[in-house]
C-alpha atoms as a PDB file:
ATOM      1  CA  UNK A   1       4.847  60.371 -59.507  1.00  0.00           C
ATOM      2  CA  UNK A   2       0.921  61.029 -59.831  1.00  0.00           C
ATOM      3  CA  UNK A   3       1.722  64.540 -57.904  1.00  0.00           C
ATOM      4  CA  UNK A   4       4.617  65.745 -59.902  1.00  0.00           C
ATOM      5  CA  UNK A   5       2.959  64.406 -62.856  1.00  0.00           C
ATOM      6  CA  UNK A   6      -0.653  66.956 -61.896  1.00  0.00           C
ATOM      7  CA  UNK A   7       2.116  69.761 -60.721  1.00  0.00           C
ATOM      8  CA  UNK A   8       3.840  69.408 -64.227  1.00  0.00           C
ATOM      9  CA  UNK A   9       0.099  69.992 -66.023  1.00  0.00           C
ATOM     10  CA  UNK A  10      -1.095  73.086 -63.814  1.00  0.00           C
ATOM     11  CA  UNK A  11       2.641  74.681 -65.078  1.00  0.00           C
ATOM     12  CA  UNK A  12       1.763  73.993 -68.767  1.00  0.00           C
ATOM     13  CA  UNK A  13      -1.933  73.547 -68.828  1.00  0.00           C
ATOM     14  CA  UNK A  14      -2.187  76.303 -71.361  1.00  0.00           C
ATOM     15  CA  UNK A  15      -0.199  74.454 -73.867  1.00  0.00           C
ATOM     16  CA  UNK A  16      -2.189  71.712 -73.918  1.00  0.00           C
ATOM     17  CA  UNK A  17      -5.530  72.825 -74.623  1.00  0.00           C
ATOM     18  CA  UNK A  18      -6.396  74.112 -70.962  1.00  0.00           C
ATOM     19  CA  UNK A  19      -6.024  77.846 -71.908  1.00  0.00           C
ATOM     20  CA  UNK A  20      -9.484  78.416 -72.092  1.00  0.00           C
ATOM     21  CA  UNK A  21     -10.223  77.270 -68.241  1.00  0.00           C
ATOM     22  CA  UNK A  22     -10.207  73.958 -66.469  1.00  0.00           C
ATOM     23  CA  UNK A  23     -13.397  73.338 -67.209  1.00  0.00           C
ATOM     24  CA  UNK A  24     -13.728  73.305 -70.449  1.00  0.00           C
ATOM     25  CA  UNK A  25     -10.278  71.567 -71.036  1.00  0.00           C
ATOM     26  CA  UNK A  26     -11.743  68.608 -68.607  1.00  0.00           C
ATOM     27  CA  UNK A  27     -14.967  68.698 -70.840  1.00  0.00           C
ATOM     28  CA  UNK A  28     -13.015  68.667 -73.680  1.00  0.00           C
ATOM     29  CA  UNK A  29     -11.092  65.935 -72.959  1.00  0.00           C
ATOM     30  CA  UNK A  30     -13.709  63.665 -72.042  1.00  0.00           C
ATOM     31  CA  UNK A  31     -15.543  64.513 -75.198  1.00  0.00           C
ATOM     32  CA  UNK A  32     -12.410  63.583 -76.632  1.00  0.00           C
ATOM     33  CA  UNK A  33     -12.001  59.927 -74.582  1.00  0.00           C
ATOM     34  CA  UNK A  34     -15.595  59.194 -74.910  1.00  0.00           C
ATOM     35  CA  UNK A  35     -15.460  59.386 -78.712  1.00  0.00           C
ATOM     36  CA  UNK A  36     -12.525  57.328 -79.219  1.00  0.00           C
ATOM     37  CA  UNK A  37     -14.468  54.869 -77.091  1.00  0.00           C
ATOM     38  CA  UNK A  38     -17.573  55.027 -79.200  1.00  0.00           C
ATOM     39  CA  UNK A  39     -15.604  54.498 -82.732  1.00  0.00           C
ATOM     40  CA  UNK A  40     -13.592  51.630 -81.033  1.00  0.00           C
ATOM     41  CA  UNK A  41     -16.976  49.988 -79.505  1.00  0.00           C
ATOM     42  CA  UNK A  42     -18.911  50.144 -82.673  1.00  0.00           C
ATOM     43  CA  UNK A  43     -15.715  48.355 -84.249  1.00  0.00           C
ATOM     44  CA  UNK A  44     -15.489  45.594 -82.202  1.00  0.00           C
ATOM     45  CA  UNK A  45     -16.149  42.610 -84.386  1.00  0.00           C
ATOM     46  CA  UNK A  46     -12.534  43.462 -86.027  1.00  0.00           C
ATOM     47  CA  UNK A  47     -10.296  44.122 -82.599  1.00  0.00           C
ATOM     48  CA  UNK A  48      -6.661  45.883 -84.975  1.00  0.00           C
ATOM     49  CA  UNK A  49      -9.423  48.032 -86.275  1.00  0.00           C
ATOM     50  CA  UNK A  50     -11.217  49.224 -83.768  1.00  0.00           C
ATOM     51  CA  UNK A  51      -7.833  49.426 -81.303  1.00  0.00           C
ATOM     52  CA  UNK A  52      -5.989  51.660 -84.629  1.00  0.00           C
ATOM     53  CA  UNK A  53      -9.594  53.855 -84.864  1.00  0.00           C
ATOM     54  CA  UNK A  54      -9.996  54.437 -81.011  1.00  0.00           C
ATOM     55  CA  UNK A  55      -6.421  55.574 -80.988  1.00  0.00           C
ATOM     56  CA  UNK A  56      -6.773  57.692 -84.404  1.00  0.00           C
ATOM     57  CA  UNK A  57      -9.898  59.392 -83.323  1.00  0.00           C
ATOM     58  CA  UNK A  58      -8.310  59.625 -79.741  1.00  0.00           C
ATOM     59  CA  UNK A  59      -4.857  61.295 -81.348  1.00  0.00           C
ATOM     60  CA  UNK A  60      -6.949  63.503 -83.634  1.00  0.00           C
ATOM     61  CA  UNK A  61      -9.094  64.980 -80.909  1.00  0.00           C
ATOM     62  CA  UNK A  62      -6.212  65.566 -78.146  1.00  0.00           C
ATOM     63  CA  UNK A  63      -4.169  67.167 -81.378  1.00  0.00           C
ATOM     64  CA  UNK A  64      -6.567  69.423 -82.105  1.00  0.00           C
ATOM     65  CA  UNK A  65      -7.583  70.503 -78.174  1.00  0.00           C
ATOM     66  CA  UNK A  66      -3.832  71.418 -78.123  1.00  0.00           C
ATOM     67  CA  UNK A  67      -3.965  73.389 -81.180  1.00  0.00           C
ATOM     68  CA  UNK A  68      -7.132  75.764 -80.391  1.00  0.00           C
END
Protein backbone atom coordinates (compact mmCIF):
# COMPACT_ATOMS: atom_id res chain seq x y z
CA UNK A 1 0.00 0.00 0.00
CA UNK A 2 3.03 2.34 1.12
CA UNK A 3 4.39 1.78 -2.69
CA UNK A 4 1.29 2.49 -4.61
CA UNK A 5 0.54 5.10 -2.18
CA UNK A 6 4.54 7.00 -3.11
CA UNK A 7 3.76 5.85 -6.98
CA UNK A 8 0.31 7.70 -6.75
CA UNK A 9 2.34 11.10 -5.37
CA UNK A 10 5.31 11.09 -8.03
CA UNK A 11 2.06 10.97 -10.78
CA UNK A 12 0.45 14.05 -9.12
CA UNK A 13 3.19 15.65 -7.16
CA UNK A 14 2.61 18.85 -9.04
CA UNK A 15 -0.84 19.21 -7.77
CA UNK A 16 0.00 19.12 -4.49
CA UNK A 17 2.47 21.67 -3.95
CA UNK A 18 5.57 19.65 -5.40
CA UNK A 19 5.67 21.67 -8.71
CA UNK A 20 8.40 23.65 -7.73
CA UNK A 21 10.91 20.48 -7.11
CA UNK A 22 11.09 17.79 -4.49
CA UNK A 23 13.00 19.63 -2.47
CA UNK A 24 11.38 22.35 -1.71
CA UNK A 25 7.92 20.54 -1.50
CA UNK A 26 9.73 18.15 1.30
CA UNK A 27 10.98 21.47 2.98
CA UNK A 28 7.81 22.81 2.71
CA UNK A 29 6.05 20.29 4.20
CA UNK A 30 8.06 19.91 7.15
CA UNK A 31 7.88 23.60 7.74
CA UNK A 32 4.38 22.93 7.52
CA UNK A 33 4.33 19.70 10.22
CA UNK A 34 6.76 21.35 12.44
CA UNK A 35 4.52 24.39 12.91
CA UNK A 36 1.43 22.64 13.61
CA UNK A 37 3.56 20.90 16.22
CA UNK A 38 4.80 24.09 17.76
CA UNK A 39 1.10 25.79 18.06
CA UNK A 40 -0.20 22.39 19.45
CA UNK A 41 2.91 22.12 22.05
CA UNK A 42 2.63 25.61 23.30
CA UNK A 43 -1.21 24.68 23.84
CA UNK A 44 -0.90 21.89 25.83
CA UNK A 45 -2.38 22.79 29.16
CA UNK A 46 -5.93 22.74 27.19
CA UNK A 47 -5.53 19.22 25.03
CA UNK A 48 -9.30 20.09 22.38
CA UNK A 49 -7.36 23.24 21.87
CA UNK A 50 -4.22 22.54 21.10
CA UNK A 51 -5.39 19.07 19.05
CA UNK A 52 -8.19 21.72 16.90
CA UNK A 53 -4.97 24.43 16.50
CA UNK A 54 -2.29 21.77 15.44
CA UNK A 55 -4.78 20.53 12.93
CA UNK A 56 -5.95 24.23 11.82
CA UNK A 57 -2.47 25.48 11.42
CA UNK A 58 -1.59 21.97 9.89
CA UNK A 59 -4.79 22.28 7.25
CA UNK A 60 -3.93 25.93 6.59
CA UNK A 61 -0.32 25.32 5.67
CA UNK A 62 -0.83 22.00 3.44
CA UNK A 63 -3.88 24.24 1.75
CA UNK A 64 -1.87 26.81 0.88
CA UNK A 65 1.45 24.56 -0.37
CA UNK A 66 -1.22 23.12 -2.77
CA UNK A 67 -2.38 26.38 -3.90
CA UNK A 68 1.13 28.14 -4.83
Amino acid sequence: MRLAWLAWLWRHGDEYGFGGGWLSGVVGSLVVVATALVVAYSLRRNRPLSLAAGAAVGGAGFAWLATH
